[in-house]
N, C-alpha and C. Protein backbone atom coordinates (compact mmCIF):
# COMPACT_ATOMS: atom_id res chain seq x y z
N UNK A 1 76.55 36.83 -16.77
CA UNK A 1 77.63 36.85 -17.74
C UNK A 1 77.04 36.71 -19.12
N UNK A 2 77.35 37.46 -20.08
CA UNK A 2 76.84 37.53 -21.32
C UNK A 2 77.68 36.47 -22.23
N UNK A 3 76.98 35.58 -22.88
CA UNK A 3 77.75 34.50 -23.52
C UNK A 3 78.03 35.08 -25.14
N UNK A 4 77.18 35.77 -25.35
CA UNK A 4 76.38 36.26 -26.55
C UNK A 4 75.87 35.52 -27.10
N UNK A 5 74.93 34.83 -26.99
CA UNK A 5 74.11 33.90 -27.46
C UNK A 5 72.81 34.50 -27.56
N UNK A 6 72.50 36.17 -26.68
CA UNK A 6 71.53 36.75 -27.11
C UNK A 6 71.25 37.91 -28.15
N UNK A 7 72.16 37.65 -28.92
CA UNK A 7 72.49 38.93 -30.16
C UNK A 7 71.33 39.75 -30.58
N UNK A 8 70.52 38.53 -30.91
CA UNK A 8 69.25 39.15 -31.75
C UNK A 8 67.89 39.74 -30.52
N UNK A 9 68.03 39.76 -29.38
CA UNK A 9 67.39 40.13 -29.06
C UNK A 9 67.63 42.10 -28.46
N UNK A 10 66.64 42.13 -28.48
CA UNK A 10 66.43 43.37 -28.22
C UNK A 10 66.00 44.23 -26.38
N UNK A 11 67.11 45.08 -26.16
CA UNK A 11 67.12 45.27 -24.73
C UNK A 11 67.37 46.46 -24.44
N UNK A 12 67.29 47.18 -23.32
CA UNK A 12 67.92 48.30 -22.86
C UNK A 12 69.30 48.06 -22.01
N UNK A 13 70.50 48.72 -21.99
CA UNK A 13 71.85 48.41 -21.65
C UNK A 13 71.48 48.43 -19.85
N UNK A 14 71.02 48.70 -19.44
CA UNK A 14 70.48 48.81 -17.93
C UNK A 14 70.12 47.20 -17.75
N UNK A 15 69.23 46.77 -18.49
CA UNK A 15 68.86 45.75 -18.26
C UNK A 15 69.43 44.83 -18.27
N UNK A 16 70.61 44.45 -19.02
CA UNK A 16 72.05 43.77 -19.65
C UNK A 16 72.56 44.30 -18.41
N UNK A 17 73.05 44.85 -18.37
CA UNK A 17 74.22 45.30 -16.94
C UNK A 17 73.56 44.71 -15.93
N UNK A 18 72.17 44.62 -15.29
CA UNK A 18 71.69 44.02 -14.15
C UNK A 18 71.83 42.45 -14.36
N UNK A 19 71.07 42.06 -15.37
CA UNK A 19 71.26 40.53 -15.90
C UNK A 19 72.37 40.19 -15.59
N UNK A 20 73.43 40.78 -15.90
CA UNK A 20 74.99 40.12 -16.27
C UNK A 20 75.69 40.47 -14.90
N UNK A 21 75.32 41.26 -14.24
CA UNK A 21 75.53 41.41 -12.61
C UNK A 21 75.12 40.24 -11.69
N UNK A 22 73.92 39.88 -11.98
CA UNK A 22 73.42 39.28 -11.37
C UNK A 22 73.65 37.60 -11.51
N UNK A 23 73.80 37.38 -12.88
CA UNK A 23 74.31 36.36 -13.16
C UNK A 23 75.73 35.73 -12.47
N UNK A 24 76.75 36.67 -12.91
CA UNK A 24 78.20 36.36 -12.37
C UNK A 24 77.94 36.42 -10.48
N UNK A 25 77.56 36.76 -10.05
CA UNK A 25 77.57 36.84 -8.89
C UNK A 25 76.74 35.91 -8.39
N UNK A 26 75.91 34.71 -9.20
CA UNK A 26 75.39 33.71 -8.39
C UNK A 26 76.15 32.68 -8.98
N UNK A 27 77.36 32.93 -10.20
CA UNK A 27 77.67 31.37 -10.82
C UNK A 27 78.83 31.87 -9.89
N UNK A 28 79.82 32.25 -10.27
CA UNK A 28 80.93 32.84 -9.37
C UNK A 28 81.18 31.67 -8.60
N UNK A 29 80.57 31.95 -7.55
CA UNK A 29 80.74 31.68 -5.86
C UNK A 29 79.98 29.88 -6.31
N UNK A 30 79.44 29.55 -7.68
CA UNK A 30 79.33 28.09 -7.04
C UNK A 30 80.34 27.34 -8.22
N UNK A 31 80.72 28.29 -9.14
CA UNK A 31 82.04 27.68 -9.49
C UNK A 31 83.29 27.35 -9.16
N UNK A 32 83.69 28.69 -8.05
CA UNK A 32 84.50 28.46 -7.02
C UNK A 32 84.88 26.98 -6.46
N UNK A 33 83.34 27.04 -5.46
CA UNK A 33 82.80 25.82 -4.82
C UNK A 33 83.50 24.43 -5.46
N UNK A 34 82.61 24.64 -6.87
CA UNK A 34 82.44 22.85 -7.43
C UNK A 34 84.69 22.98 -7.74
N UNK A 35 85.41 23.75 -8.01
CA UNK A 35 86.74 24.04 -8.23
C UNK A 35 87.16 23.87 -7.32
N UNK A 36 86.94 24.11 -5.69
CA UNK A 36 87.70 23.93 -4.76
C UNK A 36 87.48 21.88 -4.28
N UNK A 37 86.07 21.95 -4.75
CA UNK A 37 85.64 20.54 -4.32
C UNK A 37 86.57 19.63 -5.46
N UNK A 38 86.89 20.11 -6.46
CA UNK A 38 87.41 18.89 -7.81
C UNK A 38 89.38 19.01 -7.20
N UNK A 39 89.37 19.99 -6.74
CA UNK A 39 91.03 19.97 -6.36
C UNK A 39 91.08 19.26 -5.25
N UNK A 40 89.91 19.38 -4.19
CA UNK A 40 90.50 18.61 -3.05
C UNK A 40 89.72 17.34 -2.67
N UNK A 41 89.13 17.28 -3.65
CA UNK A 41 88.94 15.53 -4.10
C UNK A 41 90.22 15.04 -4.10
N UNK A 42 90.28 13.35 -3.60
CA UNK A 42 91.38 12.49 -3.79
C UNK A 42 90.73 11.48 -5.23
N UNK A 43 91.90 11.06 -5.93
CA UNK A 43 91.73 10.60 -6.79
C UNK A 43 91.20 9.30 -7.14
N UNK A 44 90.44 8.75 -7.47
CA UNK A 44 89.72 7.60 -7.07
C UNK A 44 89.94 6.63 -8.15
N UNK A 45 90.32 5.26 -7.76
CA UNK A 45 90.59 4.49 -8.85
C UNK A 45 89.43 3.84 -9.60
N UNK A 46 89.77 3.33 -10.87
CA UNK A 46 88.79 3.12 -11.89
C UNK A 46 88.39 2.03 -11.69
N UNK A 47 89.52 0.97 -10.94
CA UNK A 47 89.20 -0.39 -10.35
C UNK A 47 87.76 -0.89 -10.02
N UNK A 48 87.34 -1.82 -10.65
CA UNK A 48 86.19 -2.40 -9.95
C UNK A 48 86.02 -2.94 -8.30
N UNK A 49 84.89 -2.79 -8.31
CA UNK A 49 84.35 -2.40 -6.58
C UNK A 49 85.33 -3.97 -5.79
N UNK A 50 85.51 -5.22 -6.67
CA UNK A 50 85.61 -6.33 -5.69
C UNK A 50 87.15 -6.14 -5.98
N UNK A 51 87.34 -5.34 -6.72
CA UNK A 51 89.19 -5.16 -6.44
C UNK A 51 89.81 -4.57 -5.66
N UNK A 52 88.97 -3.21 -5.45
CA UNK A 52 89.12 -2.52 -4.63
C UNK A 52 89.42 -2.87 -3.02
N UNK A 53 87.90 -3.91 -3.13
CA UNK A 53 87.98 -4.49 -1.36
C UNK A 53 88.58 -5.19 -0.67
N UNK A 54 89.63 -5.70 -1.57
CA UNK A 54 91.19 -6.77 -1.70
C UNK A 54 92.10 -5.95 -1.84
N UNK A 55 93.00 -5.97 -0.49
CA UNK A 55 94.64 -4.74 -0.89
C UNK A 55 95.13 -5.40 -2.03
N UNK A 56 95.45 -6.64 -1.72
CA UNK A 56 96.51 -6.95 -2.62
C UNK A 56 96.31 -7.19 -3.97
N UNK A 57 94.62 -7.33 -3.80
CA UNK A 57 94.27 -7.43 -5.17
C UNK A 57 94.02 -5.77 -6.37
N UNK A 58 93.95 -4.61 -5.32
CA UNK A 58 94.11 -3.54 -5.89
C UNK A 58 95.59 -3.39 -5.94
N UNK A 59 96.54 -3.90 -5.61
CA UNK A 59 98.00 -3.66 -5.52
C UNK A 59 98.12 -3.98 -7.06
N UNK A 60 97.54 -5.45 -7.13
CA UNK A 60 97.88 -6.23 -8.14
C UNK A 60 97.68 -5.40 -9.74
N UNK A 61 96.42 -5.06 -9.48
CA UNK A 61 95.75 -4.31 -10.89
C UNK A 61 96.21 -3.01 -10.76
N UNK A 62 96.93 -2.06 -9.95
CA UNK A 62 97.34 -1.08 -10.15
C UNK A 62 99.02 -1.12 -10.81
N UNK A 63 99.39 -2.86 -10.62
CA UNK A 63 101.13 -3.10 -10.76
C UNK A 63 100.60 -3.18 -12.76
N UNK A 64 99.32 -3.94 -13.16
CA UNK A 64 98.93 -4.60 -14.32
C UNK A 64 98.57 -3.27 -15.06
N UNK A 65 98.14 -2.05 -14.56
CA UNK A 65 98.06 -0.65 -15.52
C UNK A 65 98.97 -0.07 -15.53
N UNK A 66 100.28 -0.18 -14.60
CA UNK A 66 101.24 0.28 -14.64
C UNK A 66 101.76 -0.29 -15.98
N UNK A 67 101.88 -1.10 -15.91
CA UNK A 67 102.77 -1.98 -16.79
C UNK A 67 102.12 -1.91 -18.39
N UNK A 68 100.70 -2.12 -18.49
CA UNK A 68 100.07 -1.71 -19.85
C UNK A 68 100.12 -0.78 -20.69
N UNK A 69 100.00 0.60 -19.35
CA UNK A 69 100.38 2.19 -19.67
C UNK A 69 101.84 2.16 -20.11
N UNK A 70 103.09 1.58 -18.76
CA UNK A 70 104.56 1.92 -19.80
C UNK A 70 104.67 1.03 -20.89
N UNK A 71 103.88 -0.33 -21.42
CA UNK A 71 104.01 -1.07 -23.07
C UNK A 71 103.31 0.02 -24.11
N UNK A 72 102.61 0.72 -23.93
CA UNK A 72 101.92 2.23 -24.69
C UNK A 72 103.00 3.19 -24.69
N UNK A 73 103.23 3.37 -23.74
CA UNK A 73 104.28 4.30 -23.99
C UNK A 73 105.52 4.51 -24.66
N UNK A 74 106.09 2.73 -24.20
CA UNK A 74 107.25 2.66 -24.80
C UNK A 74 106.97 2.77 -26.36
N UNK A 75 105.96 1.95 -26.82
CA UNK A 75 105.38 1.22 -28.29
C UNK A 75 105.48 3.03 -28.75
N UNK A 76 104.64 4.21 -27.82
CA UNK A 76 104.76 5.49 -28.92
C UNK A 76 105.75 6.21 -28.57
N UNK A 77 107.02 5.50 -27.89
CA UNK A 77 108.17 6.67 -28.36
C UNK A 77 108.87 5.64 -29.23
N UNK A 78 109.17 4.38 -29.24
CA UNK A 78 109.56 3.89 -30.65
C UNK A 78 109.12 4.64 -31.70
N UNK A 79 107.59 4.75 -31.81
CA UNK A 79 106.75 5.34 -33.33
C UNK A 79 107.28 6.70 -33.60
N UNK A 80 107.78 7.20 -31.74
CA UNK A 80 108.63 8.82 -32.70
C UNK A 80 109.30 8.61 -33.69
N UNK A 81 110.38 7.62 -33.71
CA UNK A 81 111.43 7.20 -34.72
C UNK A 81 111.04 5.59 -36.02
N UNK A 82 109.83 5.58 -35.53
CA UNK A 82 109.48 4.20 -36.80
C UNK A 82 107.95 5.00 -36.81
N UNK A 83 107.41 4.31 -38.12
CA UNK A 83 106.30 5.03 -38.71
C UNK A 83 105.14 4.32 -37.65
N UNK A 84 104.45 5.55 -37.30
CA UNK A 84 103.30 5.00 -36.51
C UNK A 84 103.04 6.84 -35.76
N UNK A 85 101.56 6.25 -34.81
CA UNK A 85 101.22 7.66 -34.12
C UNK A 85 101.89 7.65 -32.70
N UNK A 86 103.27 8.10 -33.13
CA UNK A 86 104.35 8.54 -31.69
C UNK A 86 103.11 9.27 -30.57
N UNK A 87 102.54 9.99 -30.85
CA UNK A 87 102.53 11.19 -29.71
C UNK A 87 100.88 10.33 -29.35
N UNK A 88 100.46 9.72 -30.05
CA UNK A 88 98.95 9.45 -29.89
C UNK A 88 98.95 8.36 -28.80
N UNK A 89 99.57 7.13 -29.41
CA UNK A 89 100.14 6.49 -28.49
C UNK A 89 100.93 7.02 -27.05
N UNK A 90 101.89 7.88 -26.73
CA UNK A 90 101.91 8.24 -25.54
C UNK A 90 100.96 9.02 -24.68
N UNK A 91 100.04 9.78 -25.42
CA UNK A 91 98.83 10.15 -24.73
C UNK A 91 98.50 9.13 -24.29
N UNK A 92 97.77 8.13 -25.29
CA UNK A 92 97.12 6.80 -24.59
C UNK A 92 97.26 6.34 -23.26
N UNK A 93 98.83 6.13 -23.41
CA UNK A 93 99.61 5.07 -22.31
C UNK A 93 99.72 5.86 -20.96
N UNK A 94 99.16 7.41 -21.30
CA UNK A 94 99.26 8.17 -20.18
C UNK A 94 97.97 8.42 -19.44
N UNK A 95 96.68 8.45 -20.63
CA UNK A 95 95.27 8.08 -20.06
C UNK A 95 94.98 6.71 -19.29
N UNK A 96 95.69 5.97 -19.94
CA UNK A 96 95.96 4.64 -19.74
C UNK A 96 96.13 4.35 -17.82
N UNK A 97 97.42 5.27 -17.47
CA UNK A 97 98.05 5.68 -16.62
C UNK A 97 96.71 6.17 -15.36
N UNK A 98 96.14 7.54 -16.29
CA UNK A 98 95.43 8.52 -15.32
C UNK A 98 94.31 7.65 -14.27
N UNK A 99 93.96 6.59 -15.03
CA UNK A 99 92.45 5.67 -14.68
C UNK A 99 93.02 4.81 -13.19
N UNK A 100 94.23 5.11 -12.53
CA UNK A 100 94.83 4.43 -11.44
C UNK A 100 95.83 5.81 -10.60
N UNK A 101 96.52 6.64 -11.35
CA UNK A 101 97.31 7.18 -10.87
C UNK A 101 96.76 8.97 -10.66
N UNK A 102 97.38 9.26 -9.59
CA UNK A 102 96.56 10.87 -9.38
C UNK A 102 97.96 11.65 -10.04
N UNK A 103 99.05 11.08 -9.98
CA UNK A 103 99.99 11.63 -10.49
C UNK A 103 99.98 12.26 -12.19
N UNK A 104 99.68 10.95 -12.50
CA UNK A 104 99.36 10.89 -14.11
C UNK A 104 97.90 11.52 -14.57
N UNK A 105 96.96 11.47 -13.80
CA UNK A 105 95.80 12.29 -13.98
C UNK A 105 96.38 14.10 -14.16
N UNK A 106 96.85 14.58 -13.70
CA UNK A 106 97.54 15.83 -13.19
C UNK A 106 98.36 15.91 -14.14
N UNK A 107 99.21 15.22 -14.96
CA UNK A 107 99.84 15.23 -15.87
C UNK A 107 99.42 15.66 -17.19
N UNK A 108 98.26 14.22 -17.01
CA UNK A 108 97.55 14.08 -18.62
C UNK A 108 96.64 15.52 -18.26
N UNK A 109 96.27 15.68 -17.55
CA UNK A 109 95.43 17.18 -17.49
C UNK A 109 96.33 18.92 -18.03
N UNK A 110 97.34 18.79 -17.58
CA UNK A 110 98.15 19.67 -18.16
C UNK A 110 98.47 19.70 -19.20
N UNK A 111 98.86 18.78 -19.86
CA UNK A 111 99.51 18.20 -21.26
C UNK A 111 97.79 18.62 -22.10
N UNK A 112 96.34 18.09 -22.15
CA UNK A 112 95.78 18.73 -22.85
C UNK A 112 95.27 20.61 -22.54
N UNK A 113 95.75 20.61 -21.44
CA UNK A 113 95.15 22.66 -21.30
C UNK A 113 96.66 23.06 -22.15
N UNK A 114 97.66 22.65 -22.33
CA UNK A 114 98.88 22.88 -23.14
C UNK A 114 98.65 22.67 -24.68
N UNK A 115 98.22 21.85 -24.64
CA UNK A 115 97.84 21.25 -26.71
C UNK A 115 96.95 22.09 -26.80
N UNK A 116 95.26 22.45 -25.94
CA UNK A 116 94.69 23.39 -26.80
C UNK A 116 94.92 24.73 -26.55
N UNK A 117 96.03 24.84 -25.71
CA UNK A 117 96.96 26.56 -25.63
C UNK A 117 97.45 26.65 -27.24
N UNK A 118 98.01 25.74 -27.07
CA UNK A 118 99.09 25.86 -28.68
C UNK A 118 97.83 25.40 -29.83
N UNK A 119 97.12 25.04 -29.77
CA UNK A 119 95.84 24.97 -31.17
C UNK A 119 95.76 26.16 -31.11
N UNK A 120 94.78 27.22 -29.95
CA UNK A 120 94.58 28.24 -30.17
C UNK A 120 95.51 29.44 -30.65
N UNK A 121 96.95 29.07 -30.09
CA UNK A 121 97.80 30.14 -30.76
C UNK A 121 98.45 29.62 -32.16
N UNK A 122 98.25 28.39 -32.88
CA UNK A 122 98.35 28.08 -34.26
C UNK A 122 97.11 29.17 -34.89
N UNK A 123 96.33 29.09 -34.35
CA UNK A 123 94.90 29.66 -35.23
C UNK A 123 95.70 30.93 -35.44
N UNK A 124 95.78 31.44 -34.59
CA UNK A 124 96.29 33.12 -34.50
C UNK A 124 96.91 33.55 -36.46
N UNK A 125 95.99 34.52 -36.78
CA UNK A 125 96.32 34.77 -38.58
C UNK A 125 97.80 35.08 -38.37
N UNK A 126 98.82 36.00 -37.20
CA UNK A 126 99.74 36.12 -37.39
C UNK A 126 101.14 34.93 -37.53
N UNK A 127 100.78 33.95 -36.51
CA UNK A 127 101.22 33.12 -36.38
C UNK A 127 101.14 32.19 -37.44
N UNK A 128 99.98 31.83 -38.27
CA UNK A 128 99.99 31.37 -38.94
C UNK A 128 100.80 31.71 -40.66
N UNK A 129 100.53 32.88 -40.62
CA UNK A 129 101.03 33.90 -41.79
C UNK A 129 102.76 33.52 -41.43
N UNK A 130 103.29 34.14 -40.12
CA UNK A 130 104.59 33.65 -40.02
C UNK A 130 105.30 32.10 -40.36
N UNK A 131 104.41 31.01 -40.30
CA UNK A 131 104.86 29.68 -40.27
C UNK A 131 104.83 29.43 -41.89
N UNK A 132 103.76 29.84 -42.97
CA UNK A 132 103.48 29.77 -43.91
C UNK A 132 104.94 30.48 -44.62
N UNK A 133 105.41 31.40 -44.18
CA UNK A 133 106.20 32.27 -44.66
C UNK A 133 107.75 30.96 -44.50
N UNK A 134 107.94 31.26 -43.38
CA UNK A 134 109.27 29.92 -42.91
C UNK A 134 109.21 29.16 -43.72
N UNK A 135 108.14 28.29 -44.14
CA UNK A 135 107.92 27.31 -44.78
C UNK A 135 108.23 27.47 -46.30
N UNK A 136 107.76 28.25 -46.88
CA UNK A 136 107.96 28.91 -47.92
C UNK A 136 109.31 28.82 -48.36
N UNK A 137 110.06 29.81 -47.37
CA UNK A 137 111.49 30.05 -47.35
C UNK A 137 112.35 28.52 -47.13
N UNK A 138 111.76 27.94 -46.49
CA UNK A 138 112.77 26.36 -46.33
C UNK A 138 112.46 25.53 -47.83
N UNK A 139 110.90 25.79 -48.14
CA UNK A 139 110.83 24.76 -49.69
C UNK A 139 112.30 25.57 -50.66
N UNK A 140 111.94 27.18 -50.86
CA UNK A 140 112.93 27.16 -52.48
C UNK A 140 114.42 27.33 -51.77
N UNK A 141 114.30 27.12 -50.36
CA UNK A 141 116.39 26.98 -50.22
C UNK A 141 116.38 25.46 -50.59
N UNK A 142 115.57 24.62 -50.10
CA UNK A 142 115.87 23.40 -50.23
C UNK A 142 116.19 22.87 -52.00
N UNK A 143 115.02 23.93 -52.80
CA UNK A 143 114.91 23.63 -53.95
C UNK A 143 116.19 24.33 -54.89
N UNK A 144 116.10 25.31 -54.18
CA UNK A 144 118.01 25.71 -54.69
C UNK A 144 119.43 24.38 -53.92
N UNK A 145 119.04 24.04 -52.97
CA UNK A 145 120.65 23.08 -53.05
C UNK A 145 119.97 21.87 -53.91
N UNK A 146 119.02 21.38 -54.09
CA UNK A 146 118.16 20.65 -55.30
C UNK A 146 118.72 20.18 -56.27
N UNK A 147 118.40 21.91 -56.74
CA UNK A 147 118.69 22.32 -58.28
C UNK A 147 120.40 22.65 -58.38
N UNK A 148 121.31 22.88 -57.57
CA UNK A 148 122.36 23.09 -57.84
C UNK A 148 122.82 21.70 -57.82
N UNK A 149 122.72 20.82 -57.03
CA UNK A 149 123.53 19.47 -57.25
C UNK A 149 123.15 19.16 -58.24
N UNK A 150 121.95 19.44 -58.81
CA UNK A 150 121.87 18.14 -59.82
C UNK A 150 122.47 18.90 -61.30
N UNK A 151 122.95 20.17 -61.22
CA UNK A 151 123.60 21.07 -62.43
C UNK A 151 124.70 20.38 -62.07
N UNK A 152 125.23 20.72 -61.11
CA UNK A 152 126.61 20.55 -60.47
C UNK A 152 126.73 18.85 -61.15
N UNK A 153 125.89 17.95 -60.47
CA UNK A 153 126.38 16.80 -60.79
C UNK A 153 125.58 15.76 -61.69
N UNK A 154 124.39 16.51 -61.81
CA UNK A 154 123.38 15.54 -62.41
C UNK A 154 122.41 14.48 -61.71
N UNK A 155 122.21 13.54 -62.68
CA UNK A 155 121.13 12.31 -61.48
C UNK A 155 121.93 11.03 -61.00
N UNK A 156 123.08 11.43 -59.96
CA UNK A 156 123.82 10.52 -59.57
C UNK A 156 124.32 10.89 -58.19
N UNK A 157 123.65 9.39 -57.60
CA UNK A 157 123.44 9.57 -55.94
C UNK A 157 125.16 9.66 -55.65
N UNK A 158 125.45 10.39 -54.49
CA UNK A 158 126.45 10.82 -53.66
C UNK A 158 127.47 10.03 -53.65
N UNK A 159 126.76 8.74 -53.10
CA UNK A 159 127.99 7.27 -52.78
C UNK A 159 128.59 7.33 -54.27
N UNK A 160 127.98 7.36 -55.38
CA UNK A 160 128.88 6.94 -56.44
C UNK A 160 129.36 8.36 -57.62
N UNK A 161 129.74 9.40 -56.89
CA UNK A 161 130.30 10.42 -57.74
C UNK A 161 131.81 9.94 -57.36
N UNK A 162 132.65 9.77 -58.87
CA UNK A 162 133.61 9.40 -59.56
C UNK A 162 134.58 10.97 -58.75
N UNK A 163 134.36 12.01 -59.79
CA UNK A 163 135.28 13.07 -59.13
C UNK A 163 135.34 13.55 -58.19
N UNK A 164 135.93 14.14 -57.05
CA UNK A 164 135.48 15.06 -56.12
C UNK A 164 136.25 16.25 -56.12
């Protein structure tokens, strides 16, 4: 597989086509492999070894990340609505989560192949050109109802206009 990392060198296209044949067809089949081995792995807890060897004591520390992960969580959906990092914080409380739970591992794994889906399609010049544009258009409407109240009424907040 050609990464292009060999730009500057110099080759015949025969030789590239065999290379890059030959390549994919030995990573292939052990990427497969190590992909089929990471899916059907069971999920293994982060727990230390003497917790582990105690049910009740892995019961215990899996009830104590439960509970740490939903105080993270709750703490960053408050911050959606009070100043703080809403979304950073629920990542956390969800990594938080993954280090005990196969559920939440699977979760938090989706949630970042999703964030850098959407980074990469922010980059996109069109996409970006379009948002720049919206934006644009929301500053001078905003700056027209702005500028009309304050013709309309001047520098006097809402609660205390006299006429209506």
């Amino acid at each position: 597989m050609n990464t292009g990392s060999d730009r500057g060198t110099q080759g015949s296209a025969a030789d590239e086509a065999t290379t890059e044949a030959t390549t994919e067809a030995t990573t292939e089949p052990a990427a497969d492999a190590t992909a089929e081995t990471a899916a059907e792995a069971p999920h293994v807890s982060k727990a230390p070894a003497f917790i582990k060897s105690n049910k009740s004591l892995h019961l215990s520390w899996q009830v104590g990340v439960f509970i740490v992960g939903l105080a993270v969580i709750a703490a960053g959906v408050a911050m959606l609505v009070l100043p703080g990092p809403g979304w950073v914080a629920i990542f956390a409380g969800l990594a938080i989560w993954a280090t005990e739970f196969a559920w939440a591992h699977l979760v938090l794994r989706w949630t970042k192949r999703k964030v850098t889906e959407a980074a990469q399609k922010a980059l996109d010049p069109k996409v970006r050109r379009r948002n720049i544009i919206l934006t644009s258009v929301g500053l001078v409407i905003a700056g027209a109802l702005i500028g009309f109240y304050l013709w309309k009424y001047g520098l006097v907040l809402p609660w205390n206009l006299k006429d209506q």
